[in-house]
C-alpha atoms as a PDB file:
ATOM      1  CA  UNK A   1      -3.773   3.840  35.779  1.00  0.00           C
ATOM      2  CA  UNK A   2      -2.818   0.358  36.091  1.00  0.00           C
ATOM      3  CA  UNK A   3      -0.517  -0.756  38.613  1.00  0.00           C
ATOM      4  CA  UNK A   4       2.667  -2.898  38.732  1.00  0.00           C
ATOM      5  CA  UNK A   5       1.074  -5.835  40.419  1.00  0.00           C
ATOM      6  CA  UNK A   6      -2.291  -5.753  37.805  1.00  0.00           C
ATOM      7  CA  UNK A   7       0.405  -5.285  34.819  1.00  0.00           C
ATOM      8  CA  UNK A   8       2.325  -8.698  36.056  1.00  0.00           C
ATOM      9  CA  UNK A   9      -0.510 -10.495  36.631  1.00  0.00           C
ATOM     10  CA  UNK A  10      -2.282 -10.206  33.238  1.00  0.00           C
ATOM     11  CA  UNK A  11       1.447 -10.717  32.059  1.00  0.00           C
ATOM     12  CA  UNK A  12       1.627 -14.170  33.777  1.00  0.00           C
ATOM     13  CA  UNK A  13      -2.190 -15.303  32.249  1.00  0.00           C
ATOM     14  CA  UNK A  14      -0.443 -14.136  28.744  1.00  0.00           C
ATOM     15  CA  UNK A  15       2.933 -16.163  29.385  1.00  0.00           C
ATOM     16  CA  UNK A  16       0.324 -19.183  30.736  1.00  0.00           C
ATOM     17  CA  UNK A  17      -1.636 -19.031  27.247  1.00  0.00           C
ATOM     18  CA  UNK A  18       1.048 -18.993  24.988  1.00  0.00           C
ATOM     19  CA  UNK A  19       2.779 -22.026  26.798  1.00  0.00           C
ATOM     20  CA  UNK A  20      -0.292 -23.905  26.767  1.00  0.00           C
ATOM     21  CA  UNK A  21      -0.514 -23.443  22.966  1.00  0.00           C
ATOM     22  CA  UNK A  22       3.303 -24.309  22.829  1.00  0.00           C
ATOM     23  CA  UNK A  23       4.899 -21.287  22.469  1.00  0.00           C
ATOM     24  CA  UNK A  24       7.784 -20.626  24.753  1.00  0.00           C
ATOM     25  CA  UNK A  25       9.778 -17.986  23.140  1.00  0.00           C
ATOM     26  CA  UNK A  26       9.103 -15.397  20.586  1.00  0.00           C
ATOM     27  CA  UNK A  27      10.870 -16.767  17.753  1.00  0.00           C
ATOM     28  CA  UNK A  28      13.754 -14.273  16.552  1.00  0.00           C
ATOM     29  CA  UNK A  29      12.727 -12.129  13.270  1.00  0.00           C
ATOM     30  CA  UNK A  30      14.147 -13.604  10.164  1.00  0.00           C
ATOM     31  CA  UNK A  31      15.608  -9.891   8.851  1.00  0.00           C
ATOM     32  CA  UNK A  32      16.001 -11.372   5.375  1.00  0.00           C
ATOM     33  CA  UNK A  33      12.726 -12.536   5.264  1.00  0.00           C
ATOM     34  CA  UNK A  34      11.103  -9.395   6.141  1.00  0.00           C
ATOM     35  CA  UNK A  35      13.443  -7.806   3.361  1.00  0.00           C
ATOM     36  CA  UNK A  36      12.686  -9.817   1.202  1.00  0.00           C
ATOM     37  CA  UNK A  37       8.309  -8.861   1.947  1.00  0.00           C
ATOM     38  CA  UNK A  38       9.079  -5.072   2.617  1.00  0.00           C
ATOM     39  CA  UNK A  39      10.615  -5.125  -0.819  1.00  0.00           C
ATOM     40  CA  UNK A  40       8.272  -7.556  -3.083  1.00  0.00           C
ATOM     41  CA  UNK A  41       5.718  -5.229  -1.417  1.00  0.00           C
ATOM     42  CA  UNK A  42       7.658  -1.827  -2.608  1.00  0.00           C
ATOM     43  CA  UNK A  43       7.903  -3.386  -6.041  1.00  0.00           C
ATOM     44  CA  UNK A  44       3.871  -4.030  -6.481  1.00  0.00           C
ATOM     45  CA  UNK A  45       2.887  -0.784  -4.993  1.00  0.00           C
ATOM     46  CA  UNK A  46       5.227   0.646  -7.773  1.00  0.00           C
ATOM     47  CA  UNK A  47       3.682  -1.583 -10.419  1.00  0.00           C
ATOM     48  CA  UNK A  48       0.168  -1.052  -9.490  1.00  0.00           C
ATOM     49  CA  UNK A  49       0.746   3.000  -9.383  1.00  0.00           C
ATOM     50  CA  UNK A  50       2.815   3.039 -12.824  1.00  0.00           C
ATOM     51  CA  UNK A  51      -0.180   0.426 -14.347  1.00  0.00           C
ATOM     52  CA  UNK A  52      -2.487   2.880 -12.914  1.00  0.00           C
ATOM     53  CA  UNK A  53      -1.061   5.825 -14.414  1.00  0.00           C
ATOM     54  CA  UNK A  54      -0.080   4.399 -18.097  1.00  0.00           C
ATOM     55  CA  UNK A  55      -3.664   3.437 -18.394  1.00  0.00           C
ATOM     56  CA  UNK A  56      -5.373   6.423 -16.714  1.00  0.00           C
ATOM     57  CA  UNK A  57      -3.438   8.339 -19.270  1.00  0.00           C
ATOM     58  CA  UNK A  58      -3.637   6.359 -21.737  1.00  0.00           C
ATOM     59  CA  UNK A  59      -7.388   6.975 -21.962  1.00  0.00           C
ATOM     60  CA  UNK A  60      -7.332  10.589 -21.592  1.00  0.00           C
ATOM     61  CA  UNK A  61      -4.775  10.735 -24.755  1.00  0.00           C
ATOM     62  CA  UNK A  62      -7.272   8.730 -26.339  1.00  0.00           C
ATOM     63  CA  UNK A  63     -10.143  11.014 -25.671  1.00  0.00           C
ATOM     64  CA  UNK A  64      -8.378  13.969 -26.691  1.00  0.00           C
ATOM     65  CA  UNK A  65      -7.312  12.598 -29.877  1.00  0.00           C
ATOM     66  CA  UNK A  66     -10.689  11.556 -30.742  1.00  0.00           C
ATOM     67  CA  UNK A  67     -11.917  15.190 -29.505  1.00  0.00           C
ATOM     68  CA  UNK A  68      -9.806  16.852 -31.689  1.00  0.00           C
ATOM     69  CA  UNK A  69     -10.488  14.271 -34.514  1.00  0.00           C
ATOM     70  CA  UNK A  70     -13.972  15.234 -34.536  1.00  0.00           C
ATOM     71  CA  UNK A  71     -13.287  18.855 -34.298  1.00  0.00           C
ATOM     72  CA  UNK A  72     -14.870  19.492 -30.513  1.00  0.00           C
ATOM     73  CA  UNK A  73     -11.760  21.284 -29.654  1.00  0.00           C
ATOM     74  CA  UNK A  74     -12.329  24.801 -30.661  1.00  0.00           C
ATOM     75  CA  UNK A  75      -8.988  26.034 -32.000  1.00  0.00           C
ATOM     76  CA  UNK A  76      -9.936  29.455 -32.629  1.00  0.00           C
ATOM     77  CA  UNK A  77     -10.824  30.204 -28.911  1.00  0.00           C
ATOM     78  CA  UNK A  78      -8.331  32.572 -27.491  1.00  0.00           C
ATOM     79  CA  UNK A  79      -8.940  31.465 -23.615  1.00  0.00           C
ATOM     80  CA  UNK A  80      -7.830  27.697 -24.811  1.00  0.00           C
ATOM     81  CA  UNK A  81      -4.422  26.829 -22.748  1.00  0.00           C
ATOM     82  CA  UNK A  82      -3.339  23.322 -23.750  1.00  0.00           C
END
């Protein structure tokens, strides 16, 4: 378990760090900012999922029309669900 004096120390070599490299402060979160990535990032996850699924579809319509063009589907089998 670390103790209080261990935690402040490290905490100290952390504050000296970041001064050296010029940062004082945390800067304050911009909350429109991060709006504005948390939803440009909802909006592609939906556009790669719907792209994904149009096209993933889209092929297996394809296949099955050209399945039943050809005649591989066998119509006349009573265990066939579509």
């Amino acid at each position: 378990m670390i103790t209080d004096e261990t935690y402040f120390e490290e905490e100290r070599k952390f504050r000296e760090i970041f001064a050296q490299a010029g940062w004082e402060e945390a800067a304050e979160p911009d909350e429109d900012r991060i709006e504005a990535i948390v939803e440009r990032a909802t909006l592609e996850s939906i556009m790669k999922d719907s792209a994904s699924f149009i096209f993933l579809s889209f092929t297996a319509v394809i296949a099955n029309f050209l399945s039943a063009f050809f005649g591989s589907v066998n119509t006349e089998d009573d265990d066939y669900k579509p």
